[in-house]
PDB file of N, CA and C in Angstrom:
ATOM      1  N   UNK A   1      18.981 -40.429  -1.788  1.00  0.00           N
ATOM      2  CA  UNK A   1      18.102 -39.537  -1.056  1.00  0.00           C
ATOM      3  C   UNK A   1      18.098 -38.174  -1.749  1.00  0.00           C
ATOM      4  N   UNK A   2      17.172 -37.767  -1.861  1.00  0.00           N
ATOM      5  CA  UNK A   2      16.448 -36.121  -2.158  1.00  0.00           C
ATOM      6  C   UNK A   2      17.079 -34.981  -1.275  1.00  0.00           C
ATOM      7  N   UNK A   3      17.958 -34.424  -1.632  1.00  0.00           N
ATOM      8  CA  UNK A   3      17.665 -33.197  -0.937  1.00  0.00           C
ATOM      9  C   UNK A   3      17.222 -31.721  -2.063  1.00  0.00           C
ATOM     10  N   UNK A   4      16.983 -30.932  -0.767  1.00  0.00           N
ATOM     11  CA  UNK A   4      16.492 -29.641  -0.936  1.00  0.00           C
ATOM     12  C   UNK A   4      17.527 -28.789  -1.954  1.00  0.00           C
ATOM     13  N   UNK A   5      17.415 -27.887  -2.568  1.00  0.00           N
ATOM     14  CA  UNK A   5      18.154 -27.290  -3.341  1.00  0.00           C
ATOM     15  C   UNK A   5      18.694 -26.323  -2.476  1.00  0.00           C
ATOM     16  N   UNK A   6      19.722 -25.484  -2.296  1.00  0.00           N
ATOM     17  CA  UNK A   6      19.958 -24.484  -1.311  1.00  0.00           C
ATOM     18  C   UNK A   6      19.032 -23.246  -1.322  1.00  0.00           C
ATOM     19  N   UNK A   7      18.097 -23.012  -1.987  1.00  0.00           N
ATOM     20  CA  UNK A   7      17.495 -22.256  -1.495  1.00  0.00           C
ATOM     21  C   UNK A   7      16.575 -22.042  -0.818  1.00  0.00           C
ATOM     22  N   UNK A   8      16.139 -23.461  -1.382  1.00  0.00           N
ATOM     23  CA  UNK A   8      14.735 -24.178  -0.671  1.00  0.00           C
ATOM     24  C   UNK A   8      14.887 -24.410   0.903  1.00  0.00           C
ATOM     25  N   UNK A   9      16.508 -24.459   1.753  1.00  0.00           N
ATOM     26  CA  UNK A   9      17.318 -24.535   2.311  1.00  0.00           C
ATOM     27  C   UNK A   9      17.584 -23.202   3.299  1.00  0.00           C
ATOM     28  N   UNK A  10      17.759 -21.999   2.367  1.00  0.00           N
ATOM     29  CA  UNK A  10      17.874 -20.971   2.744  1.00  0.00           C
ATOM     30  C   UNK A  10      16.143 -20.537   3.160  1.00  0.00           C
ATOM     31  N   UNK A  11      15.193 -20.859   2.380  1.00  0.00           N
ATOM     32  CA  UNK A  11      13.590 -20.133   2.881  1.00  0.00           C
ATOM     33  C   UNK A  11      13.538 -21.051   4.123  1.00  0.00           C
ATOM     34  N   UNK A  12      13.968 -21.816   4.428  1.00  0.00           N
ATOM     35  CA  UNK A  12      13.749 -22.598   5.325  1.00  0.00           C
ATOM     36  C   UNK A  12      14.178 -22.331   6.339  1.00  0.00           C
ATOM     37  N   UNK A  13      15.586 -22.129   6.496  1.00  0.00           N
ATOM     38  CA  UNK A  13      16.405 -21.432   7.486  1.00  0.00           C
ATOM     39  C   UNK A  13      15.828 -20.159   7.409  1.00  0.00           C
ATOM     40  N   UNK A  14      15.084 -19.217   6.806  1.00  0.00           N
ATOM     41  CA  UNK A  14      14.761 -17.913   7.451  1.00  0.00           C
ATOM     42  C   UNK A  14      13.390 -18.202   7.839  1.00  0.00           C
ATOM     43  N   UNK A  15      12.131 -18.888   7.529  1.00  0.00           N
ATOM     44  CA  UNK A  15      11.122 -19.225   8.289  1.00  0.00           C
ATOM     45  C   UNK A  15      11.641 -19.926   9.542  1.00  0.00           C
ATOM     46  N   UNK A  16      12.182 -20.497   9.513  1.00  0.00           N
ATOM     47  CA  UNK A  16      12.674 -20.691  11.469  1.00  0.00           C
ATOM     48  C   UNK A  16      13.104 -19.636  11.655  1.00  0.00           C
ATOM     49  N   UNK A  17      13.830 -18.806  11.170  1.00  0.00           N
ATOM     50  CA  UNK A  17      13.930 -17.205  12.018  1.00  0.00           C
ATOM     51  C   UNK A  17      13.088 -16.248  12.106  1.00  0.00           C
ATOM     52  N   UNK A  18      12.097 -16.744  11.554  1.00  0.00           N
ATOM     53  CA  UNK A  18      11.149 -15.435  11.350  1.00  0.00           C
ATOM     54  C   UNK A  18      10.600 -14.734  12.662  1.00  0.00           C
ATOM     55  N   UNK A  19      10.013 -15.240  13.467  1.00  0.00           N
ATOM     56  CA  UNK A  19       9.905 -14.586  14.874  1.00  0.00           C
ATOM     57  C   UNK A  19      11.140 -13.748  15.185  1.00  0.00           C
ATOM     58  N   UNK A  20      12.535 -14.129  15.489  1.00  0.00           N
ATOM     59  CA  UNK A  20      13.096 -13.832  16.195  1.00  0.00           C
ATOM     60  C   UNK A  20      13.422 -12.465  14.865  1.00  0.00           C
ATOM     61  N   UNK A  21      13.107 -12.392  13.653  1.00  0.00           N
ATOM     62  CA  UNK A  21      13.417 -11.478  12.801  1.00  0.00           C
ATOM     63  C   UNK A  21      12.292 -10.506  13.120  1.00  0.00           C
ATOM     64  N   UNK A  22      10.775 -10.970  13.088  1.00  0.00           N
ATOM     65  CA  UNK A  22       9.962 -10.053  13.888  1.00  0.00           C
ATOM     66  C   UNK A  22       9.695  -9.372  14.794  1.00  0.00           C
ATOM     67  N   UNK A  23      10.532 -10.307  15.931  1.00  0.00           N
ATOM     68  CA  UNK A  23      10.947  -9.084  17.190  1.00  0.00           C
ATOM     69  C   UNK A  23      11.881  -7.994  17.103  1.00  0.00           C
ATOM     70  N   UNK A  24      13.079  -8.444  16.152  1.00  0.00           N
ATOM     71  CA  UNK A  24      13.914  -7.156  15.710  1.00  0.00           C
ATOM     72  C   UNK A  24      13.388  -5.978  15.318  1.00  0.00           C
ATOM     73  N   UNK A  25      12.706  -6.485  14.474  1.00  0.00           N
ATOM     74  CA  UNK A  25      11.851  -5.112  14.098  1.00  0.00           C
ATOM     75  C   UNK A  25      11.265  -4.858  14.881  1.00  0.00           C
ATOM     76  N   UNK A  26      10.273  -5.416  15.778  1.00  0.00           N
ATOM     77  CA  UNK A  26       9.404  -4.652  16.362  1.00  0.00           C
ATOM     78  C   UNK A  26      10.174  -3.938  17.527  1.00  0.00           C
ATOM     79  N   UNK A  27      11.379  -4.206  18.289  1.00  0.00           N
ATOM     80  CA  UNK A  27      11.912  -3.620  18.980  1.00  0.00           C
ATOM     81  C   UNK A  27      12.804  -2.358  17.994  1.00  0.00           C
ATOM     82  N   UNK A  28      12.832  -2.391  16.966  1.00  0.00           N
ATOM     83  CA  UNK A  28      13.699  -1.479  16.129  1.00  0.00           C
ATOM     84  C   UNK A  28      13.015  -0.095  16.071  1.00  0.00           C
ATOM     85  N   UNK A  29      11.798  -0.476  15.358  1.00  0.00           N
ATOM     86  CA  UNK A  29      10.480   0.368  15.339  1.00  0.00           C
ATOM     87  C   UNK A  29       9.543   0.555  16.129  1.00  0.00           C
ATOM     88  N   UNK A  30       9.403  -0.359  17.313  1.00  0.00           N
ATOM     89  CA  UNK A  30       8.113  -0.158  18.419  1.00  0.00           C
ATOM     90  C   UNK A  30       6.882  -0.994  17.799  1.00  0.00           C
ATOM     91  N   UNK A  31       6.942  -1.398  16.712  1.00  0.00           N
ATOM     92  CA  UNK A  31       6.016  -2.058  16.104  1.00  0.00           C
ATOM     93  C   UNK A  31       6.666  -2.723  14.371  1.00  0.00           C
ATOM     94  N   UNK A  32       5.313  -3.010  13.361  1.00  0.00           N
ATOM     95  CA  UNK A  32       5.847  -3.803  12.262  1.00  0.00           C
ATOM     96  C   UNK A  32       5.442  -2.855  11.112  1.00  0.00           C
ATOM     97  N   UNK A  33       6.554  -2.340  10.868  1.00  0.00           N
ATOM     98  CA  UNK A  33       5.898  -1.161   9.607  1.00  0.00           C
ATOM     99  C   UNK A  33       5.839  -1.973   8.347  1.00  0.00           C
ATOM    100  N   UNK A  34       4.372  -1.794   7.879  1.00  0.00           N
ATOM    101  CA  UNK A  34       4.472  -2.591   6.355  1.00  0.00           C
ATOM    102  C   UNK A  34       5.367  -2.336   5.255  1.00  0.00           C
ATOM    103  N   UNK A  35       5.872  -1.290   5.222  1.00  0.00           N
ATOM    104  CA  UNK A  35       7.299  -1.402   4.165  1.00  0.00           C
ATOM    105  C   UNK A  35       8.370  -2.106   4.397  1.00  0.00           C
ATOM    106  N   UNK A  36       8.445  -2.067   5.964  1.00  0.00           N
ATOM    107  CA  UNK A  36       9.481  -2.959   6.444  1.00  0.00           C
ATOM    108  C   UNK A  36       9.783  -4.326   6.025  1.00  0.00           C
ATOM    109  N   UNK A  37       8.646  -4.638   6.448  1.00  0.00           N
ATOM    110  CA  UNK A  37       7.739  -6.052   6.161  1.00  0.00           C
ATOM    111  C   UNK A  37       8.161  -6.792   4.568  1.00  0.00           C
ATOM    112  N   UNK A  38       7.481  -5.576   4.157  1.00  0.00           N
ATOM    113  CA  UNK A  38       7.355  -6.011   2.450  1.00  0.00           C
ATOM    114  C   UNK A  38       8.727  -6.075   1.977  1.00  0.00           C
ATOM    115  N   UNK A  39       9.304  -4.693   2.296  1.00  0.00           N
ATOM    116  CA  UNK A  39      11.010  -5.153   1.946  1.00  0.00           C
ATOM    117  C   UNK A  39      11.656  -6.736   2.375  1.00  0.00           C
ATOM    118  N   UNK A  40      11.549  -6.919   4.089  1.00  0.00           N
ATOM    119  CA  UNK A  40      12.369  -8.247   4.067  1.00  0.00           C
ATOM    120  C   UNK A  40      11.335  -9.341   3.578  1.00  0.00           C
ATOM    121  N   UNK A  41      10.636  -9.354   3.591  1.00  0.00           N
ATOM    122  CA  UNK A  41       9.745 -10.530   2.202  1.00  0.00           C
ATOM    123  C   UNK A  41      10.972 -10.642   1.361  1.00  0.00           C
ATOM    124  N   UNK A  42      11.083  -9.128   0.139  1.00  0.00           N
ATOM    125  CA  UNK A  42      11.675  -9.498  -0.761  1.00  0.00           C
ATOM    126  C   UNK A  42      12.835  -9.966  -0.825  1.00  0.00           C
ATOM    127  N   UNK A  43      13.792  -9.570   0.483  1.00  0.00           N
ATOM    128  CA  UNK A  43      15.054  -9.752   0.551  1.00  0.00           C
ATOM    129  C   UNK A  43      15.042 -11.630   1.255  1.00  0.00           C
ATOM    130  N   UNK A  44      14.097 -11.664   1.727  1.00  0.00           N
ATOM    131  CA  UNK A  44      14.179 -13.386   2.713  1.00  0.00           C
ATOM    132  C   UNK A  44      13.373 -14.653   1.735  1.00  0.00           C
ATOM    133  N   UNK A  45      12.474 -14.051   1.060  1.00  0.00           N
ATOM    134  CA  UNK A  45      11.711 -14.937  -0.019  1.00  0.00           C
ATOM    135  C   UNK A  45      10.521 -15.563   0.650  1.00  0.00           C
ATOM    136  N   UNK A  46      10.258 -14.768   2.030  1.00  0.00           N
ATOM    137  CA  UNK A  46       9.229 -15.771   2.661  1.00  0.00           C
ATOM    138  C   UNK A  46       8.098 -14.730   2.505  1.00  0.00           C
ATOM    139  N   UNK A  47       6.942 -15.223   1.977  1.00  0.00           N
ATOM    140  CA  UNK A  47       6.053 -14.444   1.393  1.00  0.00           C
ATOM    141  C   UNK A  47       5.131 -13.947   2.846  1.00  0.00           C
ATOM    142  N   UNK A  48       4.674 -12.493   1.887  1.00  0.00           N
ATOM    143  CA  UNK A  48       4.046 -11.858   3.026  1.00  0.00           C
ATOM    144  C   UNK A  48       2.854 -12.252   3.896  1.00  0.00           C
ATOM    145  N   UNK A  49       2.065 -12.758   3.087  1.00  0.00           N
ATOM    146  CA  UNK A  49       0.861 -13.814   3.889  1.00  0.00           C
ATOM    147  C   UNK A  49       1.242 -14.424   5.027  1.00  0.00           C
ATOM    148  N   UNK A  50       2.725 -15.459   4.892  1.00  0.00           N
ATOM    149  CA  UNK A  50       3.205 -15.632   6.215  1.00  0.00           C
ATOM    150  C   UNK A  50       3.323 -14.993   6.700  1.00  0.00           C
ATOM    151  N   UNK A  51       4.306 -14.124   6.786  1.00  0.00           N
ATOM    152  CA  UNK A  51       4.190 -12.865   8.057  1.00  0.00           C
ATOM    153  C   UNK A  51       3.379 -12.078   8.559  1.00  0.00           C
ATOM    154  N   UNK A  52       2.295 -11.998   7.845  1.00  0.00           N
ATOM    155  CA  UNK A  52       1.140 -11.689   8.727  1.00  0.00           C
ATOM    156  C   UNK A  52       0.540 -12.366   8.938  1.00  0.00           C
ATOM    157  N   UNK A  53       0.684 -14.027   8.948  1.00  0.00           N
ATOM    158  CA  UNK A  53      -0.163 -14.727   9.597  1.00  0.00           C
ATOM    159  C   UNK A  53       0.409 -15.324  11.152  1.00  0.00           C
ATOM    160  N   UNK A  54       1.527 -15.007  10.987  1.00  0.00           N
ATOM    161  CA  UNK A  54       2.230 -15.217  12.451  1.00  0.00           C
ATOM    162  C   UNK A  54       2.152 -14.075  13.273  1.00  0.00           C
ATOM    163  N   UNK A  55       2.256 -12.527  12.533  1.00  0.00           N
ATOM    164  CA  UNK A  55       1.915 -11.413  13.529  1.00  0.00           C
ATOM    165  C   UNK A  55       0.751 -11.698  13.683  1.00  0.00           C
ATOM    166  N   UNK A  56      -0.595 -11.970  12.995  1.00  0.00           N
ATOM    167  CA  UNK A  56      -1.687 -11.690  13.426  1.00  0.00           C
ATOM    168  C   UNK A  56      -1.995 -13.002  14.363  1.00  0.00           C
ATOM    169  N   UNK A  57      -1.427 -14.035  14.346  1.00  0.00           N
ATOM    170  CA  UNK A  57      -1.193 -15.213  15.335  1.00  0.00           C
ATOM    171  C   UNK A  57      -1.010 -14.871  16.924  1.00  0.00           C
ATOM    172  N   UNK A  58       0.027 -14.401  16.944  1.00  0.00           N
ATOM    173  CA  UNK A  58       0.880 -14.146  18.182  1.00  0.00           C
ATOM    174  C   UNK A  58       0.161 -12.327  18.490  1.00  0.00           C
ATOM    175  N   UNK A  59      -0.003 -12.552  19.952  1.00  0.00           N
ATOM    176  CA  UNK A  59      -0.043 -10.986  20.122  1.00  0.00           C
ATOM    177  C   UNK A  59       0.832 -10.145  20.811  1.00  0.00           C
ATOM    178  N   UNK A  60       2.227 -10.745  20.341  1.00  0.00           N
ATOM    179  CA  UNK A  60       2.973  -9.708  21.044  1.00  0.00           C
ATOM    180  C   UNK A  60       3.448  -8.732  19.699  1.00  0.00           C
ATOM    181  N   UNK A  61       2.768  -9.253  18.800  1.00  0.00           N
ATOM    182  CA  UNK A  61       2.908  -8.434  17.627  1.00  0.00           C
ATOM    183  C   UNK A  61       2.157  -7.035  17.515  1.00  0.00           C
ATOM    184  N   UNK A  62       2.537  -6.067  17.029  1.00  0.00           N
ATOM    185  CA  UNK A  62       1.650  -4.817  16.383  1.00  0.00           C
ATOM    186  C   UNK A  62       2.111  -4.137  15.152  1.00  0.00           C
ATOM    187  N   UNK A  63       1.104  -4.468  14.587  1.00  0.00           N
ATOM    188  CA  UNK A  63       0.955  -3.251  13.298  1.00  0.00           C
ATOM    189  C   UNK A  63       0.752  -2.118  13.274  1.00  0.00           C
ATOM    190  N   UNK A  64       1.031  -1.505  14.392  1.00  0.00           N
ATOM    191  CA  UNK A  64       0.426  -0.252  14.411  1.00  0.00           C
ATOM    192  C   UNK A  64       1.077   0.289  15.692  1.00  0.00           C
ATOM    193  N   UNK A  65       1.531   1.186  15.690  1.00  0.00           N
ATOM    194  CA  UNK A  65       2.433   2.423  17.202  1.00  0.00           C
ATOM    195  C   UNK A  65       1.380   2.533  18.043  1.00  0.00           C
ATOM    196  N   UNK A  66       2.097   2.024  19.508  1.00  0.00           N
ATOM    197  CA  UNK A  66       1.469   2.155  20.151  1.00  0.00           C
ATOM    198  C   UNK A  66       1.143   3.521  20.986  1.00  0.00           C
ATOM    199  N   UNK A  67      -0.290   4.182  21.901  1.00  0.00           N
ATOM    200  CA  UNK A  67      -0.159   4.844  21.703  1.00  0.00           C
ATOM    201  C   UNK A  67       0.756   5.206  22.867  1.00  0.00           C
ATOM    202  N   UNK A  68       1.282   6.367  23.429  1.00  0.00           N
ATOM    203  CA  UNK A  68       1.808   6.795  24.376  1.00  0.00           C
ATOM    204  C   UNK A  68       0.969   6.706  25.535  1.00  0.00           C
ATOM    205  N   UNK A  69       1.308   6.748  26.638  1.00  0.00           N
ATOM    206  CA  UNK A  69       0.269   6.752  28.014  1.00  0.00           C
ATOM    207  C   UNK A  69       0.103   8.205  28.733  1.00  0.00           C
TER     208      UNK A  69
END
């Protein structure tokens, strides 16, 4: 049997975390700052297209501060 190489392993294990990594931030920051973003891309290997296709998926996501009331 085939397996995965460990890293292939590791992108894998952080795309199943990715939500719960997106709420961190967004509770960290109030929202998803694109440097943020772009940094853990580089550090997780899961490319940015995904992550904005799951923020722009889900709307408990924001790109943007909300405003005050």
């Amino acid at each position: 049997m085939l397996e995965k190489p460990a890293v292939g392993r590791d992108l894998e294990k952080s795309q199943e975390l990715l939500i719960p990594l997106l709420q961190d931030i967004q509770d960290a920051y109030g929202y998803l700052p694109p440097p943020v973003l772009e940094w853990v891309s580089k550090k997780t290997g899961i490319p940015i297209s995904r992550m904005y296709g799951v923020i722009t998926f889900y709307s408990q996501f924001y790109l943007e501060p909300k405003g005050k009331h």
